[in-house]
Protein backbone atom coordinates (compact mmCIF):
# COMPACT_ATOMS: atom_id res chain seq x y z
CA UNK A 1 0.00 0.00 0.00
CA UNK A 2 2.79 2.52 0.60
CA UNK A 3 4.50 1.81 -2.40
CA UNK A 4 1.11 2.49 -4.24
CA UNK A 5 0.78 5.85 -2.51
CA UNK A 6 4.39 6.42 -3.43
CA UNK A 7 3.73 5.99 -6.80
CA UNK A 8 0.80 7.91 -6.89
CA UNK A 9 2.33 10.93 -5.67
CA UNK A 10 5.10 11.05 -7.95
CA UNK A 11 2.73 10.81 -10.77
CA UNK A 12 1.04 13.57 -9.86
CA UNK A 13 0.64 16.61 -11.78
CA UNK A 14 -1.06 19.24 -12.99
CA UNK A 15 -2.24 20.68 -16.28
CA UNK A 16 -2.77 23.95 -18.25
CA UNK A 17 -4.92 24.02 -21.26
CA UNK A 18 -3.46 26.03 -24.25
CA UNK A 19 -4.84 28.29 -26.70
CA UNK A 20 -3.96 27.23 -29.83
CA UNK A 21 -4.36 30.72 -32.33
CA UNK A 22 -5.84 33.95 -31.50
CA UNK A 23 -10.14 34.65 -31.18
CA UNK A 24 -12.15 35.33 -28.49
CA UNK A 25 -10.60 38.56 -26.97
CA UNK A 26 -7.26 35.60 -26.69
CA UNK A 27 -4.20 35.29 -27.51
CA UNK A 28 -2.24 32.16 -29.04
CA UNK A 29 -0.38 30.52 -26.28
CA UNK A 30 -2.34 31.66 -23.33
CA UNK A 31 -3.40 29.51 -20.87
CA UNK A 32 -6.97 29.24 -20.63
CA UNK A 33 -7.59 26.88 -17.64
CA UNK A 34 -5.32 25.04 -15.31
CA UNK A 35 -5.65 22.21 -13.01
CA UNK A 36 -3.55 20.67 -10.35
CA UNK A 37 -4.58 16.87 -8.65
CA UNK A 38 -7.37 18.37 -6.24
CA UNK A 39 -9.20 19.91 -9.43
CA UNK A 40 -9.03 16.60 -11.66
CA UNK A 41 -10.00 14.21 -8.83
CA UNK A 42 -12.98 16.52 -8.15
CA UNK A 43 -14.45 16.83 -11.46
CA UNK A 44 -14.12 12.81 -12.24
CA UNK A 45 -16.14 12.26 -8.89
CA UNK A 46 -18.73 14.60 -10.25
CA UNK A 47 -18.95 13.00 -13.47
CA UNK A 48 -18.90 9.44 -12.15
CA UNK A 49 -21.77 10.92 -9.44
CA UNK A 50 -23.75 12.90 -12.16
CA UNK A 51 -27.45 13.55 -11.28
CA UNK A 52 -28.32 13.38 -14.74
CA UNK A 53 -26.83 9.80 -15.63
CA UNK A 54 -28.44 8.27 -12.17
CA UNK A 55 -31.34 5.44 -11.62
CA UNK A 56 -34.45 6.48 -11.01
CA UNK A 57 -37.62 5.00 -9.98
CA UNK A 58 -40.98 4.90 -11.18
CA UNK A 59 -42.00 8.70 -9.33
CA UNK A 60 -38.35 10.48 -10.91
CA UNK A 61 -36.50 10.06 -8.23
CA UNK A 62 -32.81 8.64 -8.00
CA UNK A 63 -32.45 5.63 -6.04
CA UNK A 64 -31.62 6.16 -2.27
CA UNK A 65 -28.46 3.67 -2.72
CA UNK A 66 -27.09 5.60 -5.95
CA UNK A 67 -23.19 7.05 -6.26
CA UNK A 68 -24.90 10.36 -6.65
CA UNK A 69 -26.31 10.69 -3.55
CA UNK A 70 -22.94 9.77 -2.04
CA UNK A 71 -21.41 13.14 -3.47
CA UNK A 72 -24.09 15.07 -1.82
CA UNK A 73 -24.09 12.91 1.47
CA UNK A 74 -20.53 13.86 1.52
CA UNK A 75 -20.31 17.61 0.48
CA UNK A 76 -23.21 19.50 1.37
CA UNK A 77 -24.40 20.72 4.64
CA UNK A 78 -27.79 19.85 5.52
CA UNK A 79 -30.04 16.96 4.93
CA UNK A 80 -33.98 17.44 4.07
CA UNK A 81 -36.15 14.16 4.30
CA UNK A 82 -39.79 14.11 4.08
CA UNK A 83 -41.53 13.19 6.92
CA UNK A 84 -44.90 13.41 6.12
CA UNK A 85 -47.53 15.42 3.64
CA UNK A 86 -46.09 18.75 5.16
CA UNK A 87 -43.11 17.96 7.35
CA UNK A 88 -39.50 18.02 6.58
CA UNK A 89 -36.37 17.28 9.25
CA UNK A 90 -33.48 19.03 8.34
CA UNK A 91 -30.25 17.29 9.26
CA UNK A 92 -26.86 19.63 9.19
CA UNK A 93 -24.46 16.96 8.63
CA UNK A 94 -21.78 18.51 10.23
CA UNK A 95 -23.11 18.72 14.06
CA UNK A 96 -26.19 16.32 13.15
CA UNK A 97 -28.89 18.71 14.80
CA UNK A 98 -32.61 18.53 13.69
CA UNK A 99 -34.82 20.80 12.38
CA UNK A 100 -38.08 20.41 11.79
CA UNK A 101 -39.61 22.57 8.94
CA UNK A 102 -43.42 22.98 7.63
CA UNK A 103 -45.55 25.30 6.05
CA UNK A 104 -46.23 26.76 9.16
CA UNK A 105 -43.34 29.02 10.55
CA UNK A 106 -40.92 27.25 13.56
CA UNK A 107 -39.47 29.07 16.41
CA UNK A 108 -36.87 30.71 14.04
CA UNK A 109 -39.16 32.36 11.58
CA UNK A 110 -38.20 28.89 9.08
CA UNK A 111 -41.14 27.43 6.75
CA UNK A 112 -41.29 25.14 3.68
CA UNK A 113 -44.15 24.42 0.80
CA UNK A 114 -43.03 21.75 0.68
CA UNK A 115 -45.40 19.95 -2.12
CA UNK A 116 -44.59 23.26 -4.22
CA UNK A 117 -41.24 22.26 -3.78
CA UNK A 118 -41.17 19.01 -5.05
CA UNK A 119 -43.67 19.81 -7.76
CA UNK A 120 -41.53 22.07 -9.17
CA UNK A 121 -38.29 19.39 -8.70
CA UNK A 122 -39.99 17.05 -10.15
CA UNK A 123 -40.85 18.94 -13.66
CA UNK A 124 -36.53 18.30 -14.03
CA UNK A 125 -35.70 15.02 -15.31
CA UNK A 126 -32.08 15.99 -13.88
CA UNK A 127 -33.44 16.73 -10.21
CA UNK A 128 -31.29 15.67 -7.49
CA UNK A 129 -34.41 14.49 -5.17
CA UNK A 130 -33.76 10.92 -3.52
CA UNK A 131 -36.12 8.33 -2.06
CA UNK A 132 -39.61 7.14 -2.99
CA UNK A 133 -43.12 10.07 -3.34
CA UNK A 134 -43.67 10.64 0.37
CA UNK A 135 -40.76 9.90 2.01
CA UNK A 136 -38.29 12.19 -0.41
CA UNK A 137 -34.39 13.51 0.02
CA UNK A 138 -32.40 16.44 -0.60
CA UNK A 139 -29.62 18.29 0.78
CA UNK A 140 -28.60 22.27 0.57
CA UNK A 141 -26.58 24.50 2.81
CA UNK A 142 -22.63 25.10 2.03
CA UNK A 143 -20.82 22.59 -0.25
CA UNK A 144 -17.40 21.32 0.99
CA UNK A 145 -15.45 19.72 -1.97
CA UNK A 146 -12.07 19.81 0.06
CA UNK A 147 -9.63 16.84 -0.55
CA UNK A 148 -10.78 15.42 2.88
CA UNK A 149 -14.55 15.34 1.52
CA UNK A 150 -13.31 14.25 -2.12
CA UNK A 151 -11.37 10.89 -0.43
CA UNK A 152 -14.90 9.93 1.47
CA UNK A 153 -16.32 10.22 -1.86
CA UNK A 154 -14.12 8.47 -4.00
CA UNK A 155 -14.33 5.50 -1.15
CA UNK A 156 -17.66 5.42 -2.01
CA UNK A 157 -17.28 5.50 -5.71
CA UNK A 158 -14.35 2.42 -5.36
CA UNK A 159 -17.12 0.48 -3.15
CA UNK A 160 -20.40 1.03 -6.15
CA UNK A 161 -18.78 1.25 -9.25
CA UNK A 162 -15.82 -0.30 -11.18
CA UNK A 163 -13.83 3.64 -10.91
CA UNK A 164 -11.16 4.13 -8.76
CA UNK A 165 -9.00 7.07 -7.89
CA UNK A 166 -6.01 5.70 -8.72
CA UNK A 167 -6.57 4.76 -11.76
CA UNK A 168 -4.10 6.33 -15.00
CA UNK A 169 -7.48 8.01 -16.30
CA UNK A 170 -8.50 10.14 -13.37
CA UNK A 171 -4.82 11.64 -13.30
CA UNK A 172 -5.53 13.42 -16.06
CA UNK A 173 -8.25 16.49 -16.40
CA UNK A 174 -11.61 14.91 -18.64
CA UNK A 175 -11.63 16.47 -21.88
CA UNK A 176 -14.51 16.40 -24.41
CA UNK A 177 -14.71 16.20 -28.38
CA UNK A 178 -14.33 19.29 -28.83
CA UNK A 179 -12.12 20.74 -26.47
CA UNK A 180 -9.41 18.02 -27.26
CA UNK A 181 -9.70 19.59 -30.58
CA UNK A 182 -9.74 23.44 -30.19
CA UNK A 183 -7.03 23.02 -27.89
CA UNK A 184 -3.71 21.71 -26.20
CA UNK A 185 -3.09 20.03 -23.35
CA UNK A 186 0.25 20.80 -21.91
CA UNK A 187 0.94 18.43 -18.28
CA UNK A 188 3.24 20.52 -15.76
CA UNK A 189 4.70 19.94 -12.33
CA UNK A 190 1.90 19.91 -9.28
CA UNK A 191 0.95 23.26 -8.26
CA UNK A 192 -1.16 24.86 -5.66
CA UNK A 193 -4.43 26.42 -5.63
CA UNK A 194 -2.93 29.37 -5.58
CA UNK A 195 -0.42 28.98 -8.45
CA UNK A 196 -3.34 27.59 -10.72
CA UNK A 197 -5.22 31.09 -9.97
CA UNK A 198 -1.64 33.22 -10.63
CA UNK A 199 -1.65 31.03 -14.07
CA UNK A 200 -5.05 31.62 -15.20
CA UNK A 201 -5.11 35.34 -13.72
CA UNK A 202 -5.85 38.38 -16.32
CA UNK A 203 -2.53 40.82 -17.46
CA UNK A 204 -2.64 43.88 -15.11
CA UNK A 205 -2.54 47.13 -16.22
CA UNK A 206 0.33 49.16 -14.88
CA UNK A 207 1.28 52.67 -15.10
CA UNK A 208 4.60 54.13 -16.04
CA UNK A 209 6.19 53.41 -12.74
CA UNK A 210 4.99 50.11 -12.93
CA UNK A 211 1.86 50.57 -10.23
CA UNK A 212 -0.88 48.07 -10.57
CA UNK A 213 -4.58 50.52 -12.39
CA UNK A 214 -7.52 50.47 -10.87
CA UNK A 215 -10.87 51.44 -12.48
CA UNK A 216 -14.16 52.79 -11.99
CA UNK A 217 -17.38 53.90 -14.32
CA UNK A 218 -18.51 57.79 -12.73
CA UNK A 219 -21.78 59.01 -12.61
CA UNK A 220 -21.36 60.13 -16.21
CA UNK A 221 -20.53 56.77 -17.57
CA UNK A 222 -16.86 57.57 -18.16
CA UNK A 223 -14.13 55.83 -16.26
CA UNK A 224 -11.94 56.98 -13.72
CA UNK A 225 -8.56 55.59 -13.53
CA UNK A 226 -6.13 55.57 -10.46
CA UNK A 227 -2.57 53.32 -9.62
CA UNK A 228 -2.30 51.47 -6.22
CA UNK A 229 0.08 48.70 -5.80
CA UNK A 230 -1.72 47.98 -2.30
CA UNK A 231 -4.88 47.79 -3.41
CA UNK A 232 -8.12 50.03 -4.05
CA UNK A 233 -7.12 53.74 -3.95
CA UNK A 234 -9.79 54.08 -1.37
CA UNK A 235 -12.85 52.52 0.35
CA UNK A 236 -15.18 52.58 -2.84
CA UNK A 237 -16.23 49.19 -3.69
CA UNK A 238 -16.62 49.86 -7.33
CA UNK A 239 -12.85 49.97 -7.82
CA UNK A 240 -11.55 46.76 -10.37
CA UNK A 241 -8.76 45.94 -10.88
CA UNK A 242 -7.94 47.65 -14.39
CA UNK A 243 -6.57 44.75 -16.95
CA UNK A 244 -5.37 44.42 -20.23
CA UNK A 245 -5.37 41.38 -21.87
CA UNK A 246 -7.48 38.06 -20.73
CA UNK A 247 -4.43 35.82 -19.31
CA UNK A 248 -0.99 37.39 -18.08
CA UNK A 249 0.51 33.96 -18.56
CA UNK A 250 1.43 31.75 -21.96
CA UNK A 251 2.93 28.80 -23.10
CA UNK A 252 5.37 28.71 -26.34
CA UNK A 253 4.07 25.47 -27.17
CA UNK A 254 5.72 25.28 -30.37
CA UNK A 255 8.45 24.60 -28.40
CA UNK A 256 7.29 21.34 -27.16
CA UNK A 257 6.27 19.73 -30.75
CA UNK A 258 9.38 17.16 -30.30
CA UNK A 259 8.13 16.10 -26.66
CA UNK A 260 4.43 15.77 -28.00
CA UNK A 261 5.80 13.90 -31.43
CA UNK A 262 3.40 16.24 -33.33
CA UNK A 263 3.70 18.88 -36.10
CA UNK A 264 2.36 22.33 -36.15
CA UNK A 265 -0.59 21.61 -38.84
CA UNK A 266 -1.64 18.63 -36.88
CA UNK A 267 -2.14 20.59 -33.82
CA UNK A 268 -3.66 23.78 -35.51
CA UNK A 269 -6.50 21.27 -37.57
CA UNK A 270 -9.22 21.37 -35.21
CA UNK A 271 -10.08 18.39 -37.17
CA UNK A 272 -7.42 16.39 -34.99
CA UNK A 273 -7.89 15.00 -31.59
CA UNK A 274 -4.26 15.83 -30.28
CA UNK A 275 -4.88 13.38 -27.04
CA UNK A 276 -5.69 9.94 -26.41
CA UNK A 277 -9.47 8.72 -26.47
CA UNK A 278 -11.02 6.95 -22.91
CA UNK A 279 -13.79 4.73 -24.11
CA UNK A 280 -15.81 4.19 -20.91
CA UNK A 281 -18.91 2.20 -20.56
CA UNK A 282 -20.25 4.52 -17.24
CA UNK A 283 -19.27 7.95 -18.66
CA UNK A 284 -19.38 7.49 -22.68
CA UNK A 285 -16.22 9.07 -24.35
CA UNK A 286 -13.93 11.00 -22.68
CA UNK A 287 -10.16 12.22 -24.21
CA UNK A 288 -6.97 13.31 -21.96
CA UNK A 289 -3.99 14.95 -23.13
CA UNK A 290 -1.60 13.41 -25.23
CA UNK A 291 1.56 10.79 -23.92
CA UNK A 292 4.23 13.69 -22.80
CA UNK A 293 7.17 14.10 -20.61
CA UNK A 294 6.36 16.15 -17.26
CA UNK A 295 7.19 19.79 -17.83
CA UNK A 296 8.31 22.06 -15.20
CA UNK A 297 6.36 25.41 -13.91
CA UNK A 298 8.60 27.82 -15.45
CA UNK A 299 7.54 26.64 -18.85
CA UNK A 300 4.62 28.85 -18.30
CA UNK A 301 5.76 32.57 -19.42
CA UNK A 302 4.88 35.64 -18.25
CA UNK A 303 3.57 37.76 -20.73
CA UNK A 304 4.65 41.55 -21.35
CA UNK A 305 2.84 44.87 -21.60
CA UNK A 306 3.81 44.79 -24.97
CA UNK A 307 2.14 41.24 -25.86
């Protein structure tokens, strides 16, 4: 087992997602979306758990023993099951105190309709209700995806369905049809929340002494500009950060042709899948980026006023 974990962490990495030519207010090269292993473990689970590709029963609702109910079990806050024609106990899952909720206000002020509510669930063929008609499930409240909650959930999916986290496919960020088309998939060294946000951050607009531009619309419509490396130039909250360009960060993937063992024209033809197809008999087709050595962080450029 610890040679399996081992292995798993030095496999791990993250990826940025390349825009191959310019359109769309981008530029080529710029790095459109990054993920590290947090990000890619996360979306599989939802995919595997998706609402929409669930059992139901005869009423619409998903089977109380479904995968999907596990990622809500797992990540969300409170609890709703129906206790009768116009009862509902709410559950928070986190300190397991119960509520009970009708039409009829409780002590705090708190009421439910609740055969408008599930009326109006119901009319969605993708509704994420639970149980049988009179004895319905749902949960609400904050949604915790942390990598604590994600490894409950994945123990889950392991237990219900032939997925498991460590498998060579969920390493990799889900791509679909088209998106392994339009663009390239470049894998890079593991990086932190943070770094993914500094990668996929907008270009800053800086004044002559290089101090970061903040904007505002006035009352006549027209904007007001003003440089603050701290921060806001005051305690307005319509101050933005001013920004020119979509991404600040880029990725001369030219550059890496030899590594990919592709040619320019293949990866510009949006005809060509530059990735490897995952056939999957839960999930339907899904692609990942293409066989490549690991690149490092710094392959990522920062871009210049200029660019």
């Amino acid at each position: 087992m610890a040679e399996a974990l081992s292995a798993r962490k030095k496999e791990a990495m993250s990826e940025a997602i390349v825009k191959i030519g310019a359109g769309s207010s981008y530029t080529d090269g710029d790095v459109l979306f990054a993920c590290n292993r947090g990000m890619i473990a996360r979306v599989w689970a939802q995919q595997i758990c998706s609402v929409r590709d669930a059992q139901r029963n005869g009423s619409g609702w998903i089977l109380v023993d479904s995968v999907a109910r596990d990622w809500f079990e797992q990540t969300h806050q409170f609890r709703f099951r129906r206790v009768s024609a116009t009862e509902v106990i709410r559950i928070n899952l986190l300190t397991r105190d119960r509520t009970k909720l009708s039409e009829l206000p409780n002590d705090d002020g708190e009421a439910i309709d609740i055969r408008r509510f599930l009326s109006r669930r119901k009319s969605n063929t993708a509704n994420a209700v639970f149980g049988e008609d009179g004895s319905e499930i749902w949960y609400g409240g904050r949604v915790d995806t942390s990598a604590g909650r994600m490894a409950k959930v994945w123990q889950r999916i392991a237990r219900k369905t032939p997925h498991k986290a460590e498998d060579m496919r969920h390493q990799f960020w889900p791509m679909g049809r088209l998106d392994i088309r339009s663009h390239l998939a470049i894998r890079i060294d593991e990086a932190t929340d943070q770094q993914i946000r500094d990668i996929t951050s907008p270009r800053v607009q800086r004044d002559q002494n290089g101090r970061r531009m903040w904007k505002r619309k006035r009352d006549d419509g027209t904007d007001e500009m003003k440089a603050s490396e701290s921060g806001p130039p005051d305690d307005r909250k319509d101050w933005q950060p001013a920004t020119n360009a979509r991404r600040s960060r880029r990725i001369a993937w030219r550059r890496m042709l030899t590594d990919l063992n592709e040619t320019e024209p293949r990866v510009r033809d949006a005809r060509e899948p530059v990735g490897d197809e995952l056939p999957d008999k839960w999930l339907g087709k899904r692609y990942r980026s293409k066989q490549q050595p690991k690149q490092r962080l710094n392959q990522i450029e920062e871009k210049g006023q200029e660019d």
